[in-house]
Protein backbone atom coordinates (compact mmCIF):
# COMPACT_ATOMS: atom_id res chain seq x y z
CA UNK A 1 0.00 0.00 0.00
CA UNK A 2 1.25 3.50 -0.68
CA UNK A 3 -0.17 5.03 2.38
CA UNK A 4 2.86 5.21 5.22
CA UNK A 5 2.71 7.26 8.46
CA UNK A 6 3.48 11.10 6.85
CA UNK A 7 0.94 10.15 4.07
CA UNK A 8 -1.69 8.09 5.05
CA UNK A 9 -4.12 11.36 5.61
CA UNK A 10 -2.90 13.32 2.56
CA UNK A 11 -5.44 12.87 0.08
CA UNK A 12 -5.07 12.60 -3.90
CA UNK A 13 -8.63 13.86 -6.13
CA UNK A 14 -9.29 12.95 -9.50
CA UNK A 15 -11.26 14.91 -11.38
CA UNK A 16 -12.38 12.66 -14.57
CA UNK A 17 -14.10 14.82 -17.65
CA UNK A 18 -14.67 13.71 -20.82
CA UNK A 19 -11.24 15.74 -22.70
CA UNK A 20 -8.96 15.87 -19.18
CA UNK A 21 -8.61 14.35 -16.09
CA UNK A 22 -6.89 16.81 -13.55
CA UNK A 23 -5.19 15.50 -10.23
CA UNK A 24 -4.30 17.31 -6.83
CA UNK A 25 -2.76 16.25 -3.76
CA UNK A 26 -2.71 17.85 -0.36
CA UNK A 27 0.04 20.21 0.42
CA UNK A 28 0.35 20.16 -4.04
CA UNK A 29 -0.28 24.18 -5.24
CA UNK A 30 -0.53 23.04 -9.12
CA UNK A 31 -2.58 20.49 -10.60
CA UNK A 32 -2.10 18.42 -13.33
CA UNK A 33 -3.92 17.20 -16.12
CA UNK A 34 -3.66 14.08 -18.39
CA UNK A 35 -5.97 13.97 -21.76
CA UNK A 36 -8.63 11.57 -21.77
CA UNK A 37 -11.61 11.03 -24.83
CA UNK A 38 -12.88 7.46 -26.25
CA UNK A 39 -9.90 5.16 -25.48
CA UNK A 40 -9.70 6.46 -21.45
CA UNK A 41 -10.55 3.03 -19.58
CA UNK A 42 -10.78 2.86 -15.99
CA UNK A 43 -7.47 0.80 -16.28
CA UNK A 44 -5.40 3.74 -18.09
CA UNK A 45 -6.94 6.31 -15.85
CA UNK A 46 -5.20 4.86 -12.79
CA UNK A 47 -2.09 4.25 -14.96
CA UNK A 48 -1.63 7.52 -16.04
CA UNK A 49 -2.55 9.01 -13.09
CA UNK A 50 0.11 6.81 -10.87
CA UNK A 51 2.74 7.83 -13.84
CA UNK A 52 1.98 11.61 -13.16
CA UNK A 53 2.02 12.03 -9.38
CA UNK A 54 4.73 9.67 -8.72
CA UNK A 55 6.25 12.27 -6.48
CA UNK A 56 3.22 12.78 -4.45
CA UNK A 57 2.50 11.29 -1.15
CA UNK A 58 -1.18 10.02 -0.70
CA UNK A 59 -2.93 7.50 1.47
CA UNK A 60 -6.65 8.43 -0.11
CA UNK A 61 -8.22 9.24 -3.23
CA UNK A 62 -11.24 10.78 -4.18
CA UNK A 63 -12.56 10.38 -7.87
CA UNK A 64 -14.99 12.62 -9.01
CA UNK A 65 -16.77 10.10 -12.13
CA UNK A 66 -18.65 11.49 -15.10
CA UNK A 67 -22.04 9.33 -14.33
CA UNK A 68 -24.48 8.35 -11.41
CA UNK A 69 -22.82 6.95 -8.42
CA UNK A 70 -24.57 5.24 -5.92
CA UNK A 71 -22.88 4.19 -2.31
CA UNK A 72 -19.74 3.95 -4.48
CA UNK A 73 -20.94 1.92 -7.29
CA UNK A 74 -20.85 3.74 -10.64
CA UNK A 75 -24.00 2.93 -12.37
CA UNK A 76 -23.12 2.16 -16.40
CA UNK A 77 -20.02 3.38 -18.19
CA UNK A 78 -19.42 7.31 -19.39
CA UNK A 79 -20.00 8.56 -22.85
CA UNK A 80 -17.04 10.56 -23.25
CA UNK A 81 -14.73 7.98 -22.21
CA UNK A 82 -13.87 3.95 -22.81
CA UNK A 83 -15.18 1.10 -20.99
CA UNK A 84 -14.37 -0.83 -18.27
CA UNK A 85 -15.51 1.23 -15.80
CA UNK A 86 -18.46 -0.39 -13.95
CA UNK A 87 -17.30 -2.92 -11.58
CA UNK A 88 -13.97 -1.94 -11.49
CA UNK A 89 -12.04 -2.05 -8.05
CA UNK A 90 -10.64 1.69 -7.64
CA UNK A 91 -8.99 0.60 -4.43
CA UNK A 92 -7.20 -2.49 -5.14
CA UNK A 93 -5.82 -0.74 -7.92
CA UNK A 94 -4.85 2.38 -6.13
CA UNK A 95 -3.79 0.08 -2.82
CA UNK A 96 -5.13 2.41 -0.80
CA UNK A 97 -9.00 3.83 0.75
CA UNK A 98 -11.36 5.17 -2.25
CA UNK A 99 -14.28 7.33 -2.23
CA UNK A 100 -16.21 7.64 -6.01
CA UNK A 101 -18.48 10.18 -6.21
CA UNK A 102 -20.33 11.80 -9.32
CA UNK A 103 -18.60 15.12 -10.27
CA UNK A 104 -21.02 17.21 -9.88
CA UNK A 105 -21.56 16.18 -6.79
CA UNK A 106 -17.88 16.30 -5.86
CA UNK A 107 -17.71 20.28 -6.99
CA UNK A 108 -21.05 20.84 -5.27
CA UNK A 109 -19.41 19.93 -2.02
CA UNK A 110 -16.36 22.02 -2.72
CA UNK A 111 -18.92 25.20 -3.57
CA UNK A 112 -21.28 24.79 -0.45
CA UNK A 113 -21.25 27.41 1.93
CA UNK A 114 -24.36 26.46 4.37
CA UNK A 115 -28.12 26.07 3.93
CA UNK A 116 -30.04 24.64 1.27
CA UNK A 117 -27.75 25.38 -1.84
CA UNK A 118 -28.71 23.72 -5.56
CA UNK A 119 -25.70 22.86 -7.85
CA UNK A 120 -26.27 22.74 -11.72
CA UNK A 121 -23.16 21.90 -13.38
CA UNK A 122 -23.27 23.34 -17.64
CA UNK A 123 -20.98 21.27 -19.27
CA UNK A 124 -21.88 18.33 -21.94
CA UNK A 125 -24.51 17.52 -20.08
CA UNK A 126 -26.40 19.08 -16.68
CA UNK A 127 -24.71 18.11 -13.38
CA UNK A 128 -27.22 18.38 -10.46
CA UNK A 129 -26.45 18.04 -6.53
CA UNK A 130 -28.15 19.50 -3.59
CA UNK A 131 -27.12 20.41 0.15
CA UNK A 132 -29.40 21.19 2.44
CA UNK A 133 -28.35 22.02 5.63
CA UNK A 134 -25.35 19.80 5.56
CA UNK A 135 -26.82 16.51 3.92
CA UNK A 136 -25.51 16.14 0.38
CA UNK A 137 -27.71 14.67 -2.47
CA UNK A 138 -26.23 13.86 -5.54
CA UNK A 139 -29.48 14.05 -8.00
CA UNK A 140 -30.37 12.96 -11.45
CA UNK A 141 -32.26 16.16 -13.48
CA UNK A 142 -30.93 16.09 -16.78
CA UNK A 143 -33.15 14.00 -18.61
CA UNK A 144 -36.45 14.87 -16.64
CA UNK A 145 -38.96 16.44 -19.14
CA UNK A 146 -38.95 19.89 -19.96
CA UNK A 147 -40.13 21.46 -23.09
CA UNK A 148 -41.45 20.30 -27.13
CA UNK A 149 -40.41 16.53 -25.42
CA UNK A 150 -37.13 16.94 -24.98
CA UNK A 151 -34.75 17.13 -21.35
CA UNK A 152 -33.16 19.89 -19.54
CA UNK A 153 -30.31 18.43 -20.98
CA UNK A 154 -31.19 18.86 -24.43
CA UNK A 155 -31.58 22.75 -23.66
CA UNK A 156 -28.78 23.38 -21.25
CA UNK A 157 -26.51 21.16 -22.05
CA UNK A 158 -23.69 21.71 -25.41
CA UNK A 159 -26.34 20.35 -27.01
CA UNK A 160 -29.00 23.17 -26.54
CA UNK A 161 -26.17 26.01 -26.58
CA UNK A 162 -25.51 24.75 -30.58
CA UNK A 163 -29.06 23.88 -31.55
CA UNK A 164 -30.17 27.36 -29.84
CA UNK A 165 -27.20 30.02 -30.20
CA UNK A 166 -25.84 31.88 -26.95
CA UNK A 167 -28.83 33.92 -26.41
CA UNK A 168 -31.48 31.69 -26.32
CA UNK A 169 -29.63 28.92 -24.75
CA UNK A 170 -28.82 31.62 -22.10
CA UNK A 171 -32.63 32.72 -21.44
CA UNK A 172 -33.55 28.47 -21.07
CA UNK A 173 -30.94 28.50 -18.44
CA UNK A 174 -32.63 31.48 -16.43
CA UNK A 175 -35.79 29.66 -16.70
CA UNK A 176 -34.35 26.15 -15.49
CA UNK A 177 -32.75 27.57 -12.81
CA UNK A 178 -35.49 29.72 -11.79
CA UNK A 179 -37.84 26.15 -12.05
CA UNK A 180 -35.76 23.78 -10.28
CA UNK A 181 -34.41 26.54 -7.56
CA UNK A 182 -38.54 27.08 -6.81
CA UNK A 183 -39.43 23.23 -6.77
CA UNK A 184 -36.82 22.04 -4.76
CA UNK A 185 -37.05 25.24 -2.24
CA UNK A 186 -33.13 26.17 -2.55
CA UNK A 187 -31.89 29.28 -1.01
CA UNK A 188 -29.14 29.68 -3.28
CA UNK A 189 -27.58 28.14 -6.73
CA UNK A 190 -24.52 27.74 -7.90
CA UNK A 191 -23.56 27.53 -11.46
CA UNK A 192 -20.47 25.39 -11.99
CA UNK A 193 -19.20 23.03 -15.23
CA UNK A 194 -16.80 24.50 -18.66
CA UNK A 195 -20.11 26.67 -19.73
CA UNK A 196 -20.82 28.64 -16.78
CA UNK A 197 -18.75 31.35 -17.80
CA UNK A 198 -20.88 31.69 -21.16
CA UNK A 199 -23.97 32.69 -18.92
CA UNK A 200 -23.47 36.23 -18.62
CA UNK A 201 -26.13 38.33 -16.38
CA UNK A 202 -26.45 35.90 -13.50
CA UNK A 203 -29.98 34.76 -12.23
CA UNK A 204 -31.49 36.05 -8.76
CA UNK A 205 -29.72 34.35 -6.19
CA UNK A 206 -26.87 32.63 -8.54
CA UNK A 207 -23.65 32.47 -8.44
CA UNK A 208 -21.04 31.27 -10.80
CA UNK A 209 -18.64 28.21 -9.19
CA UNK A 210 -14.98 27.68 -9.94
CA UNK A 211 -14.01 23.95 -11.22
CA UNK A 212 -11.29 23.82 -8.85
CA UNK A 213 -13.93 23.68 -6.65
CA UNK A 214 -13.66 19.84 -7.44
CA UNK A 215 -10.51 19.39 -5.47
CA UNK A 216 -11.97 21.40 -2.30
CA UNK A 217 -14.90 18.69 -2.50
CA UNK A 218 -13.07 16.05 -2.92
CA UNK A 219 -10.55 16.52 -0.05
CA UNK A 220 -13.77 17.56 1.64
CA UNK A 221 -14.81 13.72 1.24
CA UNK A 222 -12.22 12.68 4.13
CA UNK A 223 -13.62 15.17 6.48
CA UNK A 224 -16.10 14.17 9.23
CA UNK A 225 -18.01 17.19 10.07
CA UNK A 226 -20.75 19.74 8.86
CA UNK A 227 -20.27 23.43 8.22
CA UNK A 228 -17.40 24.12 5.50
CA UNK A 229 -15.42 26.82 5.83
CA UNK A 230 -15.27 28.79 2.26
CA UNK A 231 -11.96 28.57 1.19
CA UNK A 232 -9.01 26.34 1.55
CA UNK A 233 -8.21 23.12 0.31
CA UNK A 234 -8.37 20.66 3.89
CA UNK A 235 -12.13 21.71 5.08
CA UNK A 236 -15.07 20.42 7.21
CA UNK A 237 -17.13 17.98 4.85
CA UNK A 238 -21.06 18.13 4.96
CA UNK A 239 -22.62 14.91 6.28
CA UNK A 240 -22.95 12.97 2.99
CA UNK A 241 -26.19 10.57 1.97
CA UNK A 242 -26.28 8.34 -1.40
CA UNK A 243 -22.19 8.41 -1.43
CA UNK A 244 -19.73 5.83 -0.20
């Protein structure tokens, strides 16, 4: 096992998206990255990402996955990505204590700063997780029905922003946010995932995330308590539910 006495609490997160996947230890300033796409397995991901933190010292690892997680079991295989995913044993491989989460979830808990916050993450797809009052709950929205019988992915997602154009895509995300903020009764909602910048004017109560919010929620993962601190890599973790 890599773990040893000055490392075993140091914790390595792995963010996995569909072009990159970006890795940062504790007590590491920089982060690197290592290109993914189609012929990324589960196998090569821990293969490359062993070749390109060799110098680090970690006894953990948290990987943020592209996908539904449930208590630590990945549901079915990414799109972006190759196969072999599903099934396969993170922690054997890494020889050392594993938590998989869904990304979105994993930045939601890096971006939570009390209450009952919603996180929608624009990228490919739409990321969702809520917090309320602590208890993270990493949700499935993107392909509920929303308008002409297609998802809130189809509008919100890269998807919509082609089909759609900048401006219209950006008036459908108003209005999703706006929806799901009212049904779900969330105080606050933050915007995270590659096409949050392209939003512009920011809805009521909105604010924009910072991917590197990622690593804050997954170092977050190791932590035992409620009530995160802001900033700062090694903070409090919110109580999680529906995670391992």
């Amino acid at each position: 096992m890599r773990a040893h006495s000055k490392s075993a609490n140091a914790v390595l997160v792995i963010d996995v998206g569909g072009t990159h996947v970006k890795v940062l230890a504790t007590r590491q300033r920089e982060e690197r990255e290592i290109p993914s796409g189609s012929n990324m397995t589960a196998r090569k991901m821990v293969r490359d990402v062993k070749r390109v933190t060799k110098d680090w010292e970690y006894g953990r690892v948290s990987i943020g996955y592209p996908g539904p997680v449930i208590h630590g079991r990945l549901l079915h295989e990414p799109h972006n990505l190759g196969g072999g995913w599903v099934g396969f044993n993170f922690g054997k491989a890494f020889g050392c204590p594993v938590e998989v989460i869904n990304d979105a979830a994993m930045q939601a808990l890096g971006s939570y700063q009390g209450g009952r916050m919603l996180f929608l993450g624009l990228g490919a797809g739409l990321g969702a997780a809520m917090i309320v009052d602590g208890i993270l709950e990493p949700m499935e929205l993107a392909h509920l029905a929303y308008k002409n019988g297609k998802t809130y992915e189809d509008y919100v997602g890269v998807r919509g922003l082609k089909r759609l154009g900048k401006k219209n895509w950006r008036r459908h995300v108003a209005d999703v946010v706006e929806r799901l903020k009212d049904a779900l009764e969330a105080e606050y909602v933050v915007l995270g995932g590659g096409n949050a910048k392209k939003i512009g004017k920011l809805p009521p109560d909105t604010r924009l995330g910072n991917n590197r919010n990622a690593f804050v929620g997954g170092f977050r993962l190791w932590k035992k308590k409620t009530k995160p601190r802001s900033s700062g890599h090694e903070e409090k973790a919110p109580a999680r539910k529906g995670v391992a």
